[in-house]
Protein backbone atom coordinates (compact mmCIF):
# COMPACT_ATOMS: atom_id res chain seq x y z
CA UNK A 1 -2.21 -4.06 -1.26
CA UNK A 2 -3.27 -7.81 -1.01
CA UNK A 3 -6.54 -8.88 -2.31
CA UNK A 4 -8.11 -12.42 -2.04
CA UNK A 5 -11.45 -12.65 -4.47
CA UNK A 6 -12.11 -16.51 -4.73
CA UNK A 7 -14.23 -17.39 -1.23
CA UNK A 8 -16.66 -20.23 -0.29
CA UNK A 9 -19.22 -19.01 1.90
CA UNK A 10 -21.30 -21.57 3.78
CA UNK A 11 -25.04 -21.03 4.13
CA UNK A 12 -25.67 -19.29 7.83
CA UNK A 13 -27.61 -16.34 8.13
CA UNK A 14 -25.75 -14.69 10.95
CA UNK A 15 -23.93 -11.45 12.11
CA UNK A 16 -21.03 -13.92 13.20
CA UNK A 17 -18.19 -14.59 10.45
CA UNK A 18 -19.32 -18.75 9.35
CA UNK A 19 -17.06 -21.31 10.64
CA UNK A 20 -16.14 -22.58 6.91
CA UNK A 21 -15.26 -18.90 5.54
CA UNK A 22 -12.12 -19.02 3.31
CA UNK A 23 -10.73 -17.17 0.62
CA UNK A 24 -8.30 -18.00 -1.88
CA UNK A 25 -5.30 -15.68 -3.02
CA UNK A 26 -3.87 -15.51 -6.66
CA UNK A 27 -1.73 -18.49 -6.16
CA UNK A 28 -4.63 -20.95 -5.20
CA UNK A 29 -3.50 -20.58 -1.69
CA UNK A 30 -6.44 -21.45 1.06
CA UNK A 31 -6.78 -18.21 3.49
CA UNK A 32 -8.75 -18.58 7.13
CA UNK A 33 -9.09 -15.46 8.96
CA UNK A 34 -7.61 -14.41 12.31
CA UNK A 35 -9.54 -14.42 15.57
CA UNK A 36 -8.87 -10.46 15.41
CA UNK A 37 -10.08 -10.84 11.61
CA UNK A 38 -13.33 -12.28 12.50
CA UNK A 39 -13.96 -9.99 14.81
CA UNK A 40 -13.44 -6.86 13.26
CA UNK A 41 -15.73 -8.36 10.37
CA UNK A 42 -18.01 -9.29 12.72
CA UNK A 43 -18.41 -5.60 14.28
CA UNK A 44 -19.16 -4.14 10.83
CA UNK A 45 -21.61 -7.19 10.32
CA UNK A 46 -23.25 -5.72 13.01
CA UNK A 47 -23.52 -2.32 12.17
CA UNK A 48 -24.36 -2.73 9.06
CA UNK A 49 -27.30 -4.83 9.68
CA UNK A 50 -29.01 -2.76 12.22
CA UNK A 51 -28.42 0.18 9.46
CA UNK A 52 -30.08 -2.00 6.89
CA UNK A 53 -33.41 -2.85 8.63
CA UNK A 54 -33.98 1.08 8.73
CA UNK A 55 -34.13 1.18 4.81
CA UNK A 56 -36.66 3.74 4.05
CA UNK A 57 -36.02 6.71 6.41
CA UNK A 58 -34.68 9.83 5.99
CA UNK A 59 -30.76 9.18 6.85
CA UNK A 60 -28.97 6.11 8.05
CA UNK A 61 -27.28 5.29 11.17
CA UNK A 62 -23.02 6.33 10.34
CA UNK A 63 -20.51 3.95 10.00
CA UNK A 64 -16.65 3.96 11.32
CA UNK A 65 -13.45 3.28 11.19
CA UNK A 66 -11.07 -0.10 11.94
CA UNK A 67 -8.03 0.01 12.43
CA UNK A 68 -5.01 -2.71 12.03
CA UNK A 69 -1.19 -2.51 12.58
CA UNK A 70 0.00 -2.57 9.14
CA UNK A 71 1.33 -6.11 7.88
CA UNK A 72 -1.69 -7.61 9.87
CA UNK A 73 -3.97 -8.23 6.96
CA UNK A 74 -6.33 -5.38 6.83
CA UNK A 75 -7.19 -5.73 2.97
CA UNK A 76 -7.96 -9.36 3.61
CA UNK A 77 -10.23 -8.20 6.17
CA UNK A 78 -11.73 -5.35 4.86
CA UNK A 79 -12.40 -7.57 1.43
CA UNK A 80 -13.77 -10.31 3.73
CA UNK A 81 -16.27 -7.68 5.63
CA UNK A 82 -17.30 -6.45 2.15
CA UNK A 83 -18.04 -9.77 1.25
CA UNK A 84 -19.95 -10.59 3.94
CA UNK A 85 -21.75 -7.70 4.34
CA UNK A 86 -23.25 -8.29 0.42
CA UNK A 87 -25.13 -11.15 2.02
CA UNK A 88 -27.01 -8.99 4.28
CA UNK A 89 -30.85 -9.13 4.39
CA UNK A 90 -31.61 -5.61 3.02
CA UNK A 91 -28.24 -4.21 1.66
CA UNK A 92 -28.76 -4.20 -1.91
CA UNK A 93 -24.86 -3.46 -3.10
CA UNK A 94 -21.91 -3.76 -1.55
CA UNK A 95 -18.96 -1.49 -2.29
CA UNK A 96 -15.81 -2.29 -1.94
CA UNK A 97 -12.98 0.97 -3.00
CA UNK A 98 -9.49 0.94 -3.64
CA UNK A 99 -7.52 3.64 -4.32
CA UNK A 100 -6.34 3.46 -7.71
CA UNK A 101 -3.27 5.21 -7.39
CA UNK A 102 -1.91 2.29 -4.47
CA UNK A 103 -2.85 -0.79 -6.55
CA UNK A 104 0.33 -3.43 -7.86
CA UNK A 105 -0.02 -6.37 -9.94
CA UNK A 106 -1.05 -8.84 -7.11
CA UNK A 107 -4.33 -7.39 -6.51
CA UNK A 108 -5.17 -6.36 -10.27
CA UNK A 109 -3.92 -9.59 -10.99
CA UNK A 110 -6.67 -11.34 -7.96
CA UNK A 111 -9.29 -8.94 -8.85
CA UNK A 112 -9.16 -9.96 -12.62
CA UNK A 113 -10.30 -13.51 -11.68
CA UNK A 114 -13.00 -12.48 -9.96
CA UNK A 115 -16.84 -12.35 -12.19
CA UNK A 116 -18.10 -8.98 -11.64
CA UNK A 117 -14.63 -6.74 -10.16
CA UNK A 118 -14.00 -3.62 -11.90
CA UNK A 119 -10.39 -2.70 -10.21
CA UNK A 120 -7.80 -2.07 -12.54
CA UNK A 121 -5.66 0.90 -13.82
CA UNK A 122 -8.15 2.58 -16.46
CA UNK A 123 -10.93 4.86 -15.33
CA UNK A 124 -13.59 3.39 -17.78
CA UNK A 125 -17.13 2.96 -16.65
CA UNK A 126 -18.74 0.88 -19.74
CA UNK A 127 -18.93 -2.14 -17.23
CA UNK A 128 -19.43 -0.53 -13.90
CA UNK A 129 -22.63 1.27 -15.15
CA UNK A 130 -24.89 -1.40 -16.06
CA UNK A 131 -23.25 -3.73 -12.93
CA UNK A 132 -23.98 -0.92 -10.28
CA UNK A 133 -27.81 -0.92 -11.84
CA UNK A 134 -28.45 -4.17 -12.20
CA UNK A 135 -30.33 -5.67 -8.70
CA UNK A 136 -28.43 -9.46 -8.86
CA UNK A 137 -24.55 -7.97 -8.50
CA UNK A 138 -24.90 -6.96 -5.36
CA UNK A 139 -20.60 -6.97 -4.05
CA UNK A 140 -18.78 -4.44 -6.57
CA UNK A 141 -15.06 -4.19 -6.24
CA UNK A 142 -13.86 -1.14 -7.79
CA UNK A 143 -11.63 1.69 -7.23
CA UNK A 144 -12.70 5.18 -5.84
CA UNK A 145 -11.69 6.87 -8.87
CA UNK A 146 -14.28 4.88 -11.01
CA UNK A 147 -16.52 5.89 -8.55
CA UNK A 148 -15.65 9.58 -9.47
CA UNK A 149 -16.37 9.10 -13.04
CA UNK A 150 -19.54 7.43 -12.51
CA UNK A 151 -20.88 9.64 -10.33
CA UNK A 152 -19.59 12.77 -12.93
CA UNK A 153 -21.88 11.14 -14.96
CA UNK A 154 -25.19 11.49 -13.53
CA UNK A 155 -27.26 14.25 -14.11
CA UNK A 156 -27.55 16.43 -11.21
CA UNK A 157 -31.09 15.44 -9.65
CA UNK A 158 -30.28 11.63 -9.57
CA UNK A 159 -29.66 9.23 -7.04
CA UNK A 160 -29.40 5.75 -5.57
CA UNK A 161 -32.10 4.95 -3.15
CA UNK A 162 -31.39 1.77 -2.10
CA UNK A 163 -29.38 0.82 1.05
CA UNK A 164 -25.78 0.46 0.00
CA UNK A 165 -22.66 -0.11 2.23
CA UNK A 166 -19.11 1.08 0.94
CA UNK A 167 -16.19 -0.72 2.65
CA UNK A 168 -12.70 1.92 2.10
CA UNK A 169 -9.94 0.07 2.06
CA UNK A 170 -6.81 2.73 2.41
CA UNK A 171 -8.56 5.35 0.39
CA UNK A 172 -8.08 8.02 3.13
CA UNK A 173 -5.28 9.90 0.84
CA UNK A 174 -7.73 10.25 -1.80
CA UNK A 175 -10.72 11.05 -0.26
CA UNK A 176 -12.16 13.96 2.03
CA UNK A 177 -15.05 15.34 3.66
CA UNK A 178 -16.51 16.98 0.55
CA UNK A 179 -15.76 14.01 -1.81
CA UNK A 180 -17.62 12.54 1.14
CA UNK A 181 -20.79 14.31 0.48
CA UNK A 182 -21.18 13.87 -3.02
CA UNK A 183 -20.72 9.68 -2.77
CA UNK A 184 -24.05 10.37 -0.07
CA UNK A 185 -25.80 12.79 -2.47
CA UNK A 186 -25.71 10.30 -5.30
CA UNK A 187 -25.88 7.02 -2.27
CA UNK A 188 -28.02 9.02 0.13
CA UNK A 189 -29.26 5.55 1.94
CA UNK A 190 -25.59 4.62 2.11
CA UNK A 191 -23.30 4.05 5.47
CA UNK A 192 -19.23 3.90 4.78
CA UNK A 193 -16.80 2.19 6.95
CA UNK A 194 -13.03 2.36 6.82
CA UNK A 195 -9.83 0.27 6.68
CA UNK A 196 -6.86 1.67 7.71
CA UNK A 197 -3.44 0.87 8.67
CA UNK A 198 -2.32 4.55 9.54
CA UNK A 199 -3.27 6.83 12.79
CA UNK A 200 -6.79 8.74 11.67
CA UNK A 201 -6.02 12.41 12.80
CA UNK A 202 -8.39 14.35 14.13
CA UNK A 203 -9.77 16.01 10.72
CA UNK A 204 -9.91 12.47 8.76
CA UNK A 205 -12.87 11.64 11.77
CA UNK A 206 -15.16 14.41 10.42
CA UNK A 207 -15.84 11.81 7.76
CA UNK A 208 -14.28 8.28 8.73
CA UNK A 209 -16.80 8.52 11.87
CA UNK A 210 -15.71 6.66 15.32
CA UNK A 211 -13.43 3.73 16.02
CA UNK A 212 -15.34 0.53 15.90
CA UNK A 213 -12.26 -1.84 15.99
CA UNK A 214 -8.47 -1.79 16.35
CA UNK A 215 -5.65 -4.55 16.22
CA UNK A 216 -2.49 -2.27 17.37
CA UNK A 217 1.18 -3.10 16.74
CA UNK A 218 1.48 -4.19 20.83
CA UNK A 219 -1.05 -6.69 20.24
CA UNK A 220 0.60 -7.98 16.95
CA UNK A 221 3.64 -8.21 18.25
CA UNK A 222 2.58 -9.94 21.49
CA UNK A 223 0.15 -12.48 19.23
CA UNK A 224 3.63 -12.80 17.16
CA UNK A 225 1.58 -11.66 13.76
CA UNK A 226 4.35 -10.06 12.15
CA UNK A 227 7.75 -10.94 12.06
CA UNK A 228 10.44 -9.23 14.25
CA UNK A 229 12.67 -6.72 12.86
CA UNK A 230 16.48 -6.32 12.84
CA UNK A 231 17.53 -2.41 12.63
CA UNK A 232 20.82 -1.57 12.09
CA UNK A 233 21.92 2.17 11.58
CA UNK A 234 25.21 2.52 9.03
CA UNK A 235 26.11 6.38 9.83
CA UNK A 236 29.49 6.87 9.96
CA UNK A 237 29.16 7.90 6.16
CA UNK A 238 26.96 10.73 7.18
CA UNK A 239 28.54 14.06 6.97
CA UNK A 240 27.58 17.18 8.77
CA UNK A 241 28.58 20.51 8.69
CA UNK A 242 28.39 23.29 11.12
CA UNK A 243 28.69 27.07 9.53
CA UNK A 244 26.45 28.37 12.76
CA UNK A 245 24.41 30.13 9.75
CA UNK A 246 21.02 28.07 9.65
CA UNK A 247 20.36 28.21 5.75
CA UNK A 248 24.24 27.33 4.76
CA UNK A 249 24.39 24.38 7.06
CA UNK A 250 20.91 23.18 5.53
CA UNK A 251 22.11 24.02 2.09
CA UNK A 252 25.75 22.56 2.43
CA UNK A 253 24.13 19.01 4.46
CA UNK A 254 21.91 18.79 1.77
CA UNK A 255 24.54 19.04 -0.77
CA UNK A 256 26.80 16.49 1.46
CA UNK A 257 23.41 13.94 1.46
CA UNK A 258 23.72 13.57 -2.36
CA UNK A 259 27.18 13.88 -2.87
CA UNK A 260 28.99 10.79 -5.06
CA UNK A 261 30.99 10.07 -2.47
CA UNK A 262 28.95 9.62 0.10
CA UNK A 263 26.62 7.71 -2.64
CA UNK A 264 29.40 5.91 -3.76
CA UNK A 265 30.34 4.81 0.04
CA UNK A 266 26.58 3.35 1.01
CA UNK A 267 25.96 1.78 -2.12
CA UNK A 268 29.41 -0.61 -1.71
CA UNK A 269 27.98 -1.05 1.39
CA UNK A 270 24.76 -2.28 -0.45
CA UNK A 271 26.59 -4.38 -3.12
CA UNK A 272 28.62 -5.65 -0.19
CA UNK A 273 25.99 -6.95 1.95
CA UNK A 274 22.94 -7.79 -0.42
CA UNK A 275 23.26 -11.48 -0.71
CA UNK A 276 23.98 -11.98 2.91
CA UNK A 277 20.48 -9.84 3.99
CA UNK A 278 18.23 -11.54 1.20
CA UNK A 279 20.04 -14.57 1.28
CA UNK A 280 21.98 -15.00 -1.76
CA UNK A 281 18.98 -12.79 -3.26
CA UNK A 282 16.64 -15.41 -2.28
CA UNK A 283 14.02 -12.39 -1.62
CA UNK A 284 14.07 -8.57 -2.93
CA UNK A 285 14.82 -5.93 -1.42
CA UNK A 286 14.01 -2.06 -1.79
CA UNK A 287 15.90 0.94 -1.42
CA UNK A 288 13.91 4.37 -0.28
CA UNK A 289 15.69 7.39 -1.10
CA UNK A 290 14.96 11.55 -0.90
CA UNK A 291 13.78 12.63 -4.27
CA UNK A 292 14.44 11.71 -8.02
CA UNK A 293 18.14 13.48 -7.76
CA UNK A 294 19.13 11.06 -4.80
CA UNK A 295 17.76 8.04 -7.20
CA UNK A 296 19.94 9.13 -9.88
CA UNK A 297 22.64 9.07 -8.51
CA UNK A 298 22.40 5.75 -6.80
CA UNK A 299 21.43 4.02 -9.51
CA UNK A 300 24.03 5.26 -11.82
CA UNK A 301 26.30 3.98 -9.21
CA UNK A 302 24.93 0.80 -8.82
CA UNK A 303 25.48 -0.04 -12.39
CA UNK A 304 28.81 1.56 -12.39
CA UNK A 305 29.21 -1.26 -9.86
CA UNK A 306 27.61 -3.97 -11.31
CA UNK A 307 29.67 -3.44 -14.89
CA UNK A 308 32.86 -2.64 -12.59
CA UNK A 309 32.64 -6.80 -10.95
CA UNK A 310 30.31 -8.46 -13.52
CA UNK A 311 27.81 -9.03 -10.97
CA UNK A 312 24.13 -10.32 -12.09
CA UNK A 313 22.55 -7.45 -9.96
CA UNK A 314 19.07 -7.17 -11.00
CA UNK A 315 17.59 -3.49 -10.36
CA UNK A 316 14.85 -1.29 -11.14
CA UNK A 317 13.96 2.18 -10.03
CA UNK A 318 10.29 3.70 -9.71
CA UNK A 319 8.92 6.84 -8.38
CA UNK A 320 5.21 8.34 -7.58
CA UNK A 321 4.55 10.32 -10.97
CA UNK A 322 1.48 11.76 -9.58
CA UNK A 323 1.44 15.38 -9.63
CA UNK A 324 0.24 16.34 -6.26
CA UNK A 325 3.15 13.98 -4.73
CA UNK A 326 6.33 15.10 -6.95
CA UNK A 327 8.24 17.92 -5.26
CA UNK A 328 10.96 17.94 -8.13
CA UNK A 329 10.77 19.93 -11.29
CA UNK A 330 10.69 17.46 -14.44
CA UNK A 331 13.82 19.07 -16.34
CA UNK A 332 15.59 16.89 -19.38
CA UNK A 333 18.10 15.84 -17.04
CA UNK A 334 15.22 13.96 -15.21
CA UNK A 335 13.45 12.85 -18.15
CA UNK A 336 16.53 11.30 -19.66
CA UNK A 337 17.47 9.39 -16.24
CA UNK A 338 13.59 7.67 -16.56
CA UNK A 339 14.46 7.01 -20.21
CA UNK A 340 17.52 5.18 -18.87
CA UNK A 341 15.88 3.15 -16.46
CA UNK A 342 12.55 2.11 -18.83
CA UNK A 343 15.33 1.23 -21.50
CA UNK A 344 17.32 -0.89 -19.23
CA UNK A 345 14.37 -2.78 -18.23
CA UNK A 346 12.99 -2.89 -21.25
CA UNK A 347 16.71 -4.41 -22.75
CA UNK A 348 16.79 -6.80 -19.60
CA UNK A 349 13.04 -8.21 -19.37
CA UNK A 350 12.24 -7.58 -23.17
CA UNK A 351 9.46 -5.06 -22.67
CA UNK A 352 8.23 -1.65 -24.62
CA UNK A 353 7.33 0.82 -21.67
CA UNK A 354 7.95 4.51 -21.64
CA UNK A 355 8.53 6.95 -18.96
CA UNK A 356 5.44 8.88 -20.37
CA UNK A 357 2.09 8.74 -18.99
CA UNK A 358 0.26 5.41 -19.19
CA UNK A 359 2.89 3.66 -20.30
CA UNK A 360 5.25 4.81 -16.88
CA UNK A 361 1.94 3.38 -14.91
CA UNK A 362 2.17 0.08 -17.01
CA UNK A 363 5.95 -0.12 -16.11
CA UNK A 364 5.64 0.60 -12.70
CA UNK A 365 3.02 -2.54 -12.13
CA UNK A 366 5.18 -4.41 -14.11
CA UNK A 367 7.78 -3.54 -11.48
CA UNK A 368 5.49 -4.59 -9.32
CA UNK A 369 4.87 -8.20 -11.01
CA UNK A 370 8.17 -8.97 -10.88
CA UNK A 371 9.51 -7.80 -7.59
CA UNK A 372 6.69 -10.18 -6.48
CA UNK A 373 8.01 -12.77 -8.23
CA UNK A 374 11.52 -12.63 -7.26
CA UNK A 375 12.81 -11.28 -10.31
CA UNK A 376 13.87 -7.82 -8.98
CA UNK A 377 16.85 -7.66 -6.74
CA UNK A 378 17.08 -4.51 -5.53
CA UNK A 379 14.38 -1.61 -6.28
CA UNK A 380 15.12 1.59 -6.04
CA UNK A 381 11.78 3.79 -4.95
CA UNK A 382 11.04 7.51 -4.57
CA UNK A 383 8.08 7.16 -2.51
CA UNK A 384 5.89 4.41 -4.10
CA UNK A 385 5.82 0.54 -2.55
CA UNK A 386 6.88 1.78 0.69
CA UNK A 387 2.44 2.28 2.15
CA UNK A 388 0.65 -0.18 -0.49
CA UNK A 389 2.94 -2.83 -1.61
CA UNK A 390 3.16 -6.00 -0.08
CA UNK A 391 5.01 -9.24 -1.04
CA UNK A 392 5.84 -12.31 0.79
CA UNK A 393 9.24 -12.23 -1.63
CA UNK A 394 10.67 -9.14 -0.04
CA UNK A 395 12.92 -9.22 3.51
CA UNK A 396 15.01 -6.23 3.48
CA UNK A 397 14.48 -2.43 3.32
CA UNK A 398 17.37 0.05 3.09
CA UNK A 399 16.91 4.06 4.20
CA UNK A 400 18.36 6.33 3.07
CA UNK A 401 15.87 9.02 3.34
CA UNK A 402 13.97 11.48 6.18
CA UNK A 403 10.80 9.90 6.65
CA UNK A 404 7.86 10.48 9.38
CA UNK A 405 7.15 7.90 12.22
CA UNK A 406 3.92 7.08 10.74
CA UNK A 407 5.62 6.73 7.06
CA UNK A 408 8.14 4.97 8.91
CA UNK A 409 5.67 2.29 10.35
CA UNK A 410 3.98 1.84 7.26
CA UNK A 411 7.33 1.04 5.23
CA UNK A 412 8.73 -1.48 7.60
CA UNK A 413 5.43 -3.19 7.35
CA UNK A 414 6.64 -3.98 4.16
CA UNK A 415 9.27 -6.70 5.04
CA UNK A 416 7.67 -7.86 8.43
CA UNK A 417 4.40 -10.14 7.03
CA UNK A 418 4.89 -13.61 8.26
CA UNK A 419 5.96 -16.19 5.71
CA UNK A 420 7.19 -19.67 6.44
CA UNK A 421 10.18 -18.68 4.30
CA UNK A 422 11.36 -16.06 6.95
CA UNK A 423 12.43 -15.37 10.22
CA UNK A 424 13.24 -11.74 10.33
CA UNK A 425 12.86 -8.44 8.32
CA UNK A 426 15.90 -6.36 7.95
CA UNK A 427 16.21 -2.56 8.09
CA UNK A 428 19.56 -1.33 8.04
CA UNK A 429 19.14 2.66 7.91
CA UNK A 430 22.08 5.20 6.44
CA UNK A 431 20.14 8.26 8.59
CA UNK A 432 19.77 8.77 11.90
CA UNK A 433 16.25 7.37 12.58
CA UNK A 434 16.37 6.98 15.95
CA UNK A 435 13.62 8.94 17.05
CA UNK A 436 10.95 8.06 14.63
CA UNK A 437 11.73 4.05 15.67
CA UNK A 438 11.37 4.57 19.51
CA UNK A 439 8.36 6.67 18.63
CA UNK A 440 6.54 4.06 16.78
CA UNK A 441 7.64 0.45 18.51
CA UNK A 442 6.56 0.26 21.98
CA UNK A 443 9.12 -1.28 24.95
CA UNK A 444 8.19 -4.95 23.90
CA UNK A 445 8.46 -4.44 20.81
CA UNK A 446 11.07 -7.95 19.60
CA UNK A 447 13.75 -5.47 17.43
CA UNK A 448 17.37 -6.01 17.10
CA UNK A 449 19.34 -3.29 16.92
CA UNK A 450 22.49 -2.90 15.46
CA UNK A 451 25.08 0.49 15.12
């Protein structure tokens, strides 16, 4: 996710986002907000002003949910509403959540300079307490699993009175309708709106409310917002095989997916083609495979590779260690592999991490740090960086995994955010993907493909 604390905010009391309103991102780079930006801010502005004037009653009016095509600057926006809406007449704090579990070194590394944010990796609550009592911090910036612990902490009859606004940026994955209710048992004078760059089924509305705004992929595309994408599809090394018994073709195509030749064939074509896509490794680049097995492999061929031609390849390889989101069973086999991995990075960069516990989590934002920095290659990922990470430094994403249309949408967004640097993000794609594309770019949409 991208995050942009440092703002100047001209004196106007009004429900329209000021004329001078800029923020600043880690690099000391000047940010204006979109027409589509302003006015998504401006809705919730709104909203949340006629819900503040009716502090004192029973219940408050509900929020909603905006929507953006991702790569269109949702955080930025969402931030920017938070902000705004902290300056309200009558809103007495202003909370902006991030899910812990999506954050990268770019916005711990923003939300560090800013005075009163409490967003980082830990869970600890010895700042957020007093801050979230205390009448003159009125904008918190925090994640929602902070939020958790504080609200363990209470004892079971209190609660915040005052009129409070929570602004969600991405959180849906973490959050549901009961977690819901307890934020507005503890907040019960509290309204909630939602960022999101993903489709809100029909059970997510039970608690992110209505649509108040959306900026679709059609209208970024036509507004040119986000860079144009160049698909190719490299299948020919695809094998498939045809038993007519159900299980033993799934079984043997499975087997086929991961098998070292078939490994060994895409990732020549990788080492092959790498400078040419990221421009003689002028940006990064990420490779999205299956599960930990298919990671393995690859990466055990890559630096087969590498040592085979002498090449200065620089690669890393991360997964989601969460237990909810690992499918795999964690056998020595595995553990050894993520030894291999933290040791080479550790031998190349001169780091300590682990692929235990907090230390993995310090390692992967590390990762993080330097992909954005252009000091990662090629990154190898089992699920992670392809919905919350987002660098201007990376241009090309290789597939070689199944994936869902809207997972699909959401990891391409990851190479199309406009840059003066680049012209195009490139996809090239070692499954048949076909489908979930036409599903998710409409007819205008400006992509290049190649087979």
């Amino acid at each position: 996710m991208n995050s942009f604390p440092f703002f100047r905010l001209p004196d106007q009391d009004s429900l329209t986002v000021p004329e001078g309103f800029t923020l600043e991102d880690w690099e000391g780079k000047t940010i204006y907000l979109r027409p589509y930006q302003r006015e998504a801010v401006e809705v919730i502005l709104q909203s949340a002003s006629r819900t503040s004037s009716r502090f004192g009653l029973p219940s408050v009016v509900p929020g909603g949910f905006v929507q953006f095509a991702p790569g269109t600057g949702k955080t930025l926006t969402a931030f920017s509403a938070a902000l705004l809406v902290s300056q309200l007449p009558g809103v007495k704090k202003a909370f902006y959540l991030v899910n812990r579990n999506g954050l990268n070194w770019r916005a711990v590394r923003n939300f560090e300079r800013l005075e009163n944010s409490f967003i980082d990796l830990g869970l600890g609550i010895e700042k957020l307490l007093p801050a979230i009592h205390k009448p003159e911090i009125v904008l918190i910036p925090t994640t929602l699993q902070k939020l958790d612990v504080f609200m363990r902490s209470l004892r079971d009859f209190d609660s915040i009175k005052k009129h409070c606004v929570f602004i969600y940026d991405d959180c849906q994955s973490a959050l549901n309708s009961d977690r819901k209710a307890i934020i507005e048992r503890v907040f019960p004078n509290s309204q909630h709106y939602f960022f999101t760059s993903a489709a809100v089924p029909e059970f997510e509305r039970s608690f992110c409310g209505e649509e108040l705004y959306s900026y679709t992929l059609s209208q970024a595309l036509k507004d040119e917002n986000i860079l144009p994408l160049q698909i190719e599809y490299e299948l020919n090394q695809n094998v498939r095989t045809r038993s007519g018994i159900p299980e033993v073709d799934a079984l043997n195509e499975c087997r086929a997916m991961i098998s070292p030749t078939r490994i060994h064939v895409i990732a020549k074509k990788i080492f092959k083609t790498i400078s040419q896509k990221t421009e003689n490794q002028r940006f990064g680049s990420i490779l999205a495979v299956e599960d930990e097995l298919s990671a393995m492999n690859y990466y055990v061929e890559l630096l087969r590779q590498i040592r085979k031609t002498g090449r200065d390849l620089r690669i890393a390889a991360v997964y989601d260690s969460t237990p909810k989101t690992r499918k795999t069973v964690v056998d020595r086999r595995r553990r050894d592999f993520w030894e291999l991995v933290t040791e080479d990075y550790n031998a190349r960069f001169g780091t300590s991490f682990s692929s235990i516990g907090a230390r993995f989590q310090e390692y992967v934002l590390d990762v993080s740090r330097r992909l954005t920095l252009g000091e990662i290659d090629l990154l190898l990922v089992v699920n992670p960086f392809l919905t919350s990470f987002t660098t201007a430094n990376l241009n090309t994403l290789w597939l070689d995994c199944d994936i869902s249309s809207d997972s699909l949408l959401q990891a391409f967004s990851r190479i199309n955010r406009l840059t003066t640097q680049k012209k195009t993000g490139n996809v090239v794609c070692f499954r048949d993907l076909r489908g979930q594309v036409k599903d998710v770019f409409p007819p205008e949409a400006r992509i290049l493909v190649r087979r």
